[in-house]
C-alpha atoms as a PDB file:
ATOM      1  CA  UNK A   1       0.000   0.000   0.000  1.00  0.00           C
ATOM      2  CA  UNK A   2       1.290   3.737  -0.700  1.00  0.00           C
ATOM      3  CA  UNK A   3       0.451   6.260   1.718  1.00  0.00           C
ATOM      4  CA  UNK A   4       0.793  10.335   1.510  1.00  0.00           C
ATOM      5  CA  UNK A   5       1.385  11.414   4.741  1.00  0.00           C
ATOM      6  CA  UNK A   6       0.706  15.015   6.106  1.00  0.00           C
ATOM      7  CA  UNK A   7       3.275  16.747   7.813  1.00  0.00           C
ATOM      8  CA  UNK A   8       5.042  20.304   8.254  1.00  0.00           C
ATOM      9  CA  UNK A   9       7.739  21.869   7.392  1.00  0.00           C
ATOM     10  CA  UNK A  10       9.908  22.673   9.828  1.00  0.00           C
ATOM     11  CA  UNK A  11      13.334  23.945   7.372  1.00  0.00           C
ATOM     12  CA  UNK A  12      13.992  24.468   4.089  1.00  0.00           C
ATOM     13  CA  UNK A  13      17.502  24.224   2.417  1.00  0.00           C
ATOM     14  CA  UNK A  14      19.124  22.910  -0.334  1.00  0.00           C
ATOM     15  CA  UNK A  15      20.963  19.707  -1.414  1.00  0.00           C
ATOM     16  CA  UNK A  16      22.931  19.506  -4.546  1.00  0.00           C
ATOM     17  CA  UNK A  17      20.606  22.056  -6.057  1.00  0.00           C
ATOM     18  CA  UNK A  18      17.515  20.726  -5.276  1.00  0.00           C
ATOM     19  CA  UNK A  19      15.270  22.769  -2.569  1.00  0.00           C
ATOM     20  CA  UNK A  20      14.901  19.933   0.395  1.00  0.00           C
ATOM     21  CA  UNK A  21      12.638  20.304   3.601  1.00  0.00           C
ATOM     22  CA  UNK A  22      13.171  18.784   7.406  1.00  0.00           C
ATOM     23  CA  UNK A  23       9.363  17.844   7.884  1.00  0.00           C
ATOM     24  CA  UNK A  24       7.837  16.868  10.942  1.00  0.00           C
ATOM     25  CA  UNK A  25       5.283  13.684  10.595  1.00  0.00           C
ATOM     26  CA  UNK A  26       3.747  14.633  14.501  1.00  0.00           C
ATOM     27  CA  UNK A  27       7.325  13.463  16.120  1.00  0.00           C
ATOM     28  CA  UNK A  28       8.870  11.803  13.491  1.00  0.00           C
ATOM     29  CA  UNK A  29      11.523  14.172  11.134  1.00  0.00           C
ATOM     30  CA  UNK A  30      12.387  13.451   7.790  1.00  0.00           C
ATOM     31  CA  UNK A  31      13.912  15.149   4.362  1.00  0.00           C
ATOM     32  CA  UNK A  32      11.658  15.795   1.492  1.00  0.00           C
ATOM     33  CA  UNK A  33      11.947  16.977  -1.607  1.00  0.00           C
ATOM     34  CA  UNK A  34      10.069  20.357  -2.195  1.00  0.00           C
ATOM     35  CA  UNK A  35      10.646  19.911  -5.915  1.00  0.00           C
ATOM     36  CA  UNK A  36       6.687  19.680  -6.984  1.00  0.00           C
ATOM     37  CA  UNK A  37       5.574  21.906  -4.104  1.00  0.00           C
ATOM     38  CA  UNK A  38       7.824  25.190  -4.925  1.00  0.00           C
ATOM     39  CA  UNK A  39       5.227  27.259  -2.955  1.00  0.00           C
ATOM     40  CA  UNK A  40       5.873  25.352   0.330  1.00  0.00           C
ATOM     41  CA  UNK A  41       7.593  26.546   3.193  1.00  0.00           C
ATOM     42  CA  UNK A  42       8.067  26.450   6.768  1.00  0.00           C
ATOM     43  CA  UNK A  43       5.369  26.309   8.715  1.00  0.00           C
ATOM     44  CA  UNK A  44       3.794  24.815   5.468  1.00  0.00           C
ATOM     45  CA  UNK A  45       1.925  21.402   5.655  1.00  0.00           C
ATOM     46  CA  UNK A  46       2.472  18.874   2.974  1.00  0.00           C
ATOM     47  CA  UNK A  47       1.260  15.419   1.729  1.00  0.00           C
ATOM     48  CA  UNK A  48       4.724  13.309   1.281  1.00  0.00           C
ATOM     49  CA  UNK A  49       5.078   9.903  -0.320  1.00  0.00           C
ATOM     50  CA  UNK A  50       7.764   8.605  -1.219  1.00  0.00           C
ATOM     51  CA  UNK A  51      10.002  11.528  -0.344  1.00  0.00           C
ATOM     52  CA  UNK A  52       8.182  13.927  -2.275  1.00  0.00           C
ATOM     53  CA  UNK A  53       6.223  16.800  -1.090  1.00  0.00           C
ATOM     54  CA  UNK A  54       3.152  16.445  -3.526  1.00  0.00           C
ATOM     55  CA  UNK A  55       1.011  18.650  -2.162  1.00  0.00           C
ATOM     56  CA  UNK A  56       0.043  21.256   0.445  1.00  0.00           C
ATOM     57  CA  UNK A  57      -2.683  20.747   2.804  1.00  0.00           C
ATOM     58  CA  UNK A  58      -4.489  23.103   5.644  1.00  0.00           C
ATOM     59  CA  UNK A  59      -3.329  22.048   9.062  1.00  0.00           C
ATOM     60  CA  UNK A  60      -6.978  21.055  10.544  1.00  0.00           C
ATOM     61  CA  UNK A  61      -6.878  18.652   7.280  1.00  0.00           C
ATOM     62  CA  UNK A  62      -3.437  17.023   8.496  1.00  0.00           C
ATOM     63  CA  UNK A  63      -4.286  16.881  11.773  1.00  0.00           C
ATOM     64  CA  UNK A  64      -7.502  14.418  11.145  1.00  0.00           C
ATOM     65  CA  UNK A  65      -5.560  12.706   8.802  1.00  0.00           C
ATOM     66  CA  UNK A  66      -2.664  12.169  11.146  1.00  0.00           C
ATOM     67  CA  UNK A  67      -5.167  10.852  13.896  1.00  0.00           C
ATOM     68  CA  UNK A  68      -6.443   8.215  11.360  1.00  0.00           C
ATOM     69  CA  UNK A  69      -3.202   7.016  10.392  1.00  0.00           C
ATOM     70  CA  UNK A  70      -2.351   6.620  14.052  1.00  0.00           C
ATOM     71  CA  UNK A  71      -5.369   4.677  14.667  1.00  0.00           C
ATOM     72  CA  UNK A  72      -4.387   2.263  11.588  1.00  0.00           C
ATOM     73  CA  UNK A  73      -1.765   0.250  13.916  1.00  0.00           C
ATOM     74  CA  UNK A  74       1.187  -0.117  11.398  1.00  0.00           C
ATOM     75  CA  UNK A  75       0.367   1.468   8.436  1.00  0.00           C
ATOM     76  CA  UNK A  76       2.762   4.475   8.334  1.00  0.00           C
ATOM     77  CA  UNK A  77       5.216   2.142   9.791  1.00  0.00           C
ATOM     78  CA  UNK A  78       6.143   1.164   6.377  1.00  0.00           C
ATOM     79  CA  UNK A  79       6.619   4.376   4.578  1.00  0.00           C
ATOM     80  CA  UNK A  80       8.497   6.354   7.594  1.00  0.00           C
ATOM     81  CA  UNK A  81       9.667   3.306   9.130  1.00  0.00           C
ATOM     82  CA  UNK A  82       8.596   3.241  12.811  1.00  0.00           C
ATOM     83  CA  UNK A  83       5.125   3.918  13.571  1.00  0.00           C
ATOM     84  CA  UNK A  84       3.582   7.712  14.855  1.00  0.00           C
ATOM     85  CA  UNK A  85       4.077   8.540  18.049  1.00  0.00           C
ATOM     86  CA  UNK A  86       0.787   9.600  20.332  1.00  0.00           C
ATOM     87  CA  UNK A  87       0.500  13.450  20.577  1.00  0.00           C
ATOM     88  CA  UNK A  88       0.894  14.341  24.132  1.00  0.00           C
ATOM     89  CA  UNK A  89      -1.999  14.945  26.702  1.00  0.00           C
ATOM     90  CA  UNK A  90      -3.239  18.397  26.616  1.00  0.00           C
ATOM     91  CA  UNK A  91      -2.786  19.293  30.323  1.00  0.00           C
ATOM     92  CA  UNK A  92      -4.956  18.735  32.786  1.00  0.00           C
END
């Protein structure tokens, strides 16, 4: 299965001429390529698969979709290769 998973971008930079992002899958951090997203940017939130940024999303939107994927046991497991990490309790 191929998932796009929502997440935001936390830096931008570059790598060998290419404009790369550090995005943040709700705890988990890893590069993407910005290449078909050119109006992303930090702060941004982006659909990834397979590296790619593919598309920008509003942050309610990645949110729910986040909380889905979570409840889906090990399906993101696979594409970021450990499973999402539980937001932490609001506080009490």
């Amino acid at each position: 299965m191929c998932l796009g998973i929502p997440g935001r971008v936390t830096e931008v930079h570059y790598d060998a001429g290419l404009r790369m992002a550090t995005v943040d899958f709700g705890g988990i951090r890893r590069e993407v390529c910005l290449s078909c997203t050119p109006e992303a940017d930090v702060g941004s939130y982006v659909i990834v698969h397979v590296g790619f940024a593919i598309t920008l999303v509003d942050e309610a939107e990645a949110e729910r979709t986040l909380e889905v994927l979570r409840a889906m046991a090990g399906a993101v497991e696979g594409e970021l290769g450990e499973p999402l990490p539980r937001p932490p309790a609001p506080p009490s």
